[in-house]
Protein backbone atom coordinates (compact mmCIF):
# COMPACT_ATOMS: atom_id res chain seq x y z
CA UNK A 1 0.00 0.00 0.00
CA UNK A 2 3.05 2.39 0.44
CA UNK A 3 5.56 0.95 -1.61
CA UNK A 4 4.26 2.46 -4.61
CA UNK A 5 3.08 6.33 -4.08
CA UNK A 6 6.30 5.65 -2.04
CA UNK A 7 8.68 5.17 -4.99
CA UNK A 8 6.90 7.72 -6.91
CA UNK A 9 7.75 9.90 -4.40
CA UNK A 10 11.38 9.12 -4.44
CA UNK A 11 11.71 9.42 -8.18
CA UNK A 12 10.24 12.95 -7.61
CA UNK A 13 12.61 14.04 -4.84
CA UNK A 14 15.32 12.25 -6.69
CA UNK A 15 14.35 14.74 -9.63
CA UNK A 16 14.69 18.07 -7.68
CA UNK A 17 17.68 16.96 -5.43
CA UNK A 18 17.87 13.73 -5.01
CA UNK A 19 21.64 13.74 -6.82
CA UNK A 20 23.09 16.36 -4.16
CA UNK A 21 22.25 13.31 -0.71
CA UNK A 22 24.85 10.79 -0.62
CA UNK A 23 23.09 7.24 -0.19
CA UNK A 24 19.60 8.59 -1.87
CA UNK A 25 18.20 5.11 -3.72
CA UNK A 26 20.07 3.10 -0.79
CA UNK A 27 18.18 4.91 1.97
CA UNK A 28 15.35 5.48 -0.13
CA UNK A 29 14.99 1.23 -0.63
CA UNK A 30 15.59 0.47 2.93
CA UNK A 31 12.62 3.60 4.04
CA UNK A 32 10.60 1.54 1.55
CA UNK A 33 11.01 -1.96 3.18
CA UNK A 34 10.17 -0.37 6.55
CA UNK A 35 6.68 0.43 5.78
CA UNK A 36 5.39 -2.00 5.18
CA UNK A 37 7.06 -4.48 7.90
CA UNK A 38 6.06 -1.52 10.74
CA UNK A 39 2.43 -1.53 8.89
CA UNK A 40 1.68 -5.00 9.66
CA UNK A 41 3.62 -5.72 13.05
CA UNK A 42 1.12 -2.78 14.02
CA UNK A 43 -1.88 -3.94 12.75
CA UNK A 44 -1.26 -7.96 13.27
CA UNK A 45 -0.39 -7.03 16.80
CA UNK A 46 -2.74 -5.15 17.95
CA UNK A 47 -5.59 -7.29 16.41
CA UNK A 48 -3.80 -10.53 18.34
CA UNK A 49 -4.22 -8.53 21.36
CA UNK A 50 -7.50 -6.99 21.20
CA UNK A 51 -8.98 -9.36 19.43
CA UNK A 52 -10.45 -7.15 16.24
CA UNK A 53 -9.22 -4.87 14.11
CA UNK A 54 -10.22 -1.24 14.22
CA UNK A 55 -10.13 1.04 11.23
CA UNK A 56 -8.56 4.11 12.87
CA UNK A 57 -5.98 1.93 14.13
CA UNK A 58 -5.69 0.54 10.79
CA UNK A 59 -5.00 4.20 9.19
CA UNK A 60 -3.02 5.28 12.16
CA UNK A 61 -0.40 2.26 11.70
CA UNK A 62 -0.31 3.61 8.04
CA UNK A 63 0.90 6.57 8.95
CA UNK A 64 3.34 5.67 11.76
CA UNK A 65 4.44 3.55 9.08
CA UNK A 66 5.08 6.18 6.50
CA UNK A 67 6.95 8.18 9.43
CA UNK A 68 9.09 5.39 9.98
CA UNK A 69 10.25 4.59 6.97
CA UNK A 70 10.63 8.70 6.11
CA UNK A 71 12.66 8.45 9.40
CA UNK A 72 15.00 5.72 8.66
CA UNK A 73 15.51 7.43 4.86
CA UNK A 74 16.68 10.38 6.47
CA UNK A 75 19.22 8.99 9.23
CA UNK A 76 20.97 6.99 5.90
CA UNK A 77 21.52 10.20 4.06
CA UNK A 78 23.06 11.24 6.87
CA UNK A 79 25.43 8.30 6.67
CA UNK A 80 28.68 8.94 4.94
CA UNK A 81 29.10 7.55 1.15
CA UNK A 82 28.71 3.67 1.27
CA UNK A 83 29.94 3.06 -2.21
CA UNK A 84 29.07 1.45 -4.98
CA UNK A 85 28.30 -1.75 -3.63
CA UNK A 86 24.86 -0.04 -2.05
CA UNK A 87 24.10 1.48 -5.44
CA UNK A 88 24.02 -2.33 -7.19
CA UNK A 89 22.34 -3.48 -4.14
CA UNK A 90 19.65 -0.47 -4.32
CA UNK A 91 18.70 -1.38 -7.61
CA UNK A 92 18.73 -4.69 -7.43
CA UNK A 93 16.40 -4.06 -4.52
CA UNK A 94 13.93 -1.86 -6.19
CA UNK A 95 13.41 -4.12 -9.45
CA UNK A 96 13.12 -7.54 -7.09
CA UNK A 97 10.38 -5.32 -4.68
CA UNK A 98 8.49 -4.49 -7.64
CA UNK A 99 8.55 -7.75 -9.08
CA UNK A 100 7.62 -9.40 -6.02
CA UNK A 101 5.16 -6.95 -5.34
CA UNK A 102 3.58 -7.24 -8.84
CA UNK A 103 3.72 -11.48 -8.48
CA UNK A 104 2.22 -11.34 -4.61
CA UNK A 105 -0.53 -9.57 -5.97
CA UNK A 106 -1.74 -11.97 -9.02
CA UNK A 107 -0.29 -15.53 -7.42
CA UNK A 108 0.19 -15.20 -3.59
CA UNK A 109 1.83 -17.71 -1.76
CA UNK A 110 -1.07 -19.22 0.27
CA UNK A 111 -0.23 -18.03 3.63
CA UNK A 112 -2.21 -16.19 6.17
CA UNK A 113 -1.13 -12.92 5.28
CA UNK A 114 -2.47 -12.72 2.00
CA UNK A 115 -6.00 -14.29 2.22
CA UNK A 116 -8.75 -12.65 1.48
CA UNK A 117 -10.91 -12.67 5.02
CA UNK A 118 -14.20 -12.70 3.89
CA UNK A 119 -13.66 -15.59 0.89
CA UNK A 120 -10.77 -17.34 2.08
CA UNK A 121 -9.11 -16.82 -1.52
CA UNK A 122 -5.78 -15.73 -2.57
CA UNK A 123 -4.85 -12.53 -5.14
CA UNK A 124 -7.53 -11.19 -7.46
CA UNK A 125 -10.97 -12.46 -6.83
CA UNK A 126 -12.90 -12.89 -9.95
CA UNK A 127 -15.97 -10.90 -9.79
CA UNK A 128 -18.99 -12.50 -8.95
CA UNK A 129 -22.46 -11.18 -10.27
CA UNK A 130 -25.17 -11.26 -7.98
């Protein structure tokens, strides 16, 4: 949900001055993984605790989420030059994200994580006419 507007983003910045922070794609990847791992520790933990899930809460760990991962971005451009072995691994890391993210999203692995709650199903439901 916030890897993509999230990488939009980045190309953006990247565009006005993105080439002046040491680290950008590097720190930019790693604010990108964060997300979504803060997004549903939040949400899976609270709903094991409680017992239901709540849609403010829902939102809420969205944007402590986005926060996070902004957070993290920024403490790596502080980070002196890390070379050119964290440029390879950015962009290796931003192609295999958006492949995986593209794949998880048409053929899931059948775990609990990506079921669909109400059907049981996995990936795009065919529509059903009433």
């Amino acid at each position: 949900m916030s890897f993509w507007p999230g990488l939009i983003w980045a190309c953006v910045a990247y565009a006005v001055n993105g080439r002046a922070v040491k680290n950008y794609w590097f720190a930019r990847i790693c604010g990108l993984w964060c997300m979504p791992i803060v997004m549903a520790a939040i949400s899976y933990g609270y709903t094991a605790a409680v017992g239901r899930r709540y849609l403010s809460v829902d939102i809420l760990s969205f944007l402590v989420a986005v926060a996070v991962g902004q957070f993290v971005s920024f403490k790596l451009f502080q980070v002196g030059e890390l070379g050119a072995t964290s440029r390879r691994a950015s962009v290796v890391g931003i192609l295999a994200t958006m492949l995986v993210f593209v794949l998880f999203t048409y053929m899931p692995p059948h775990r609990f994580i990506f079921e669909q709650l109400q059907t049981h199903e996995y990936g795009i439901l065919a529509r059903r006419e009433p």
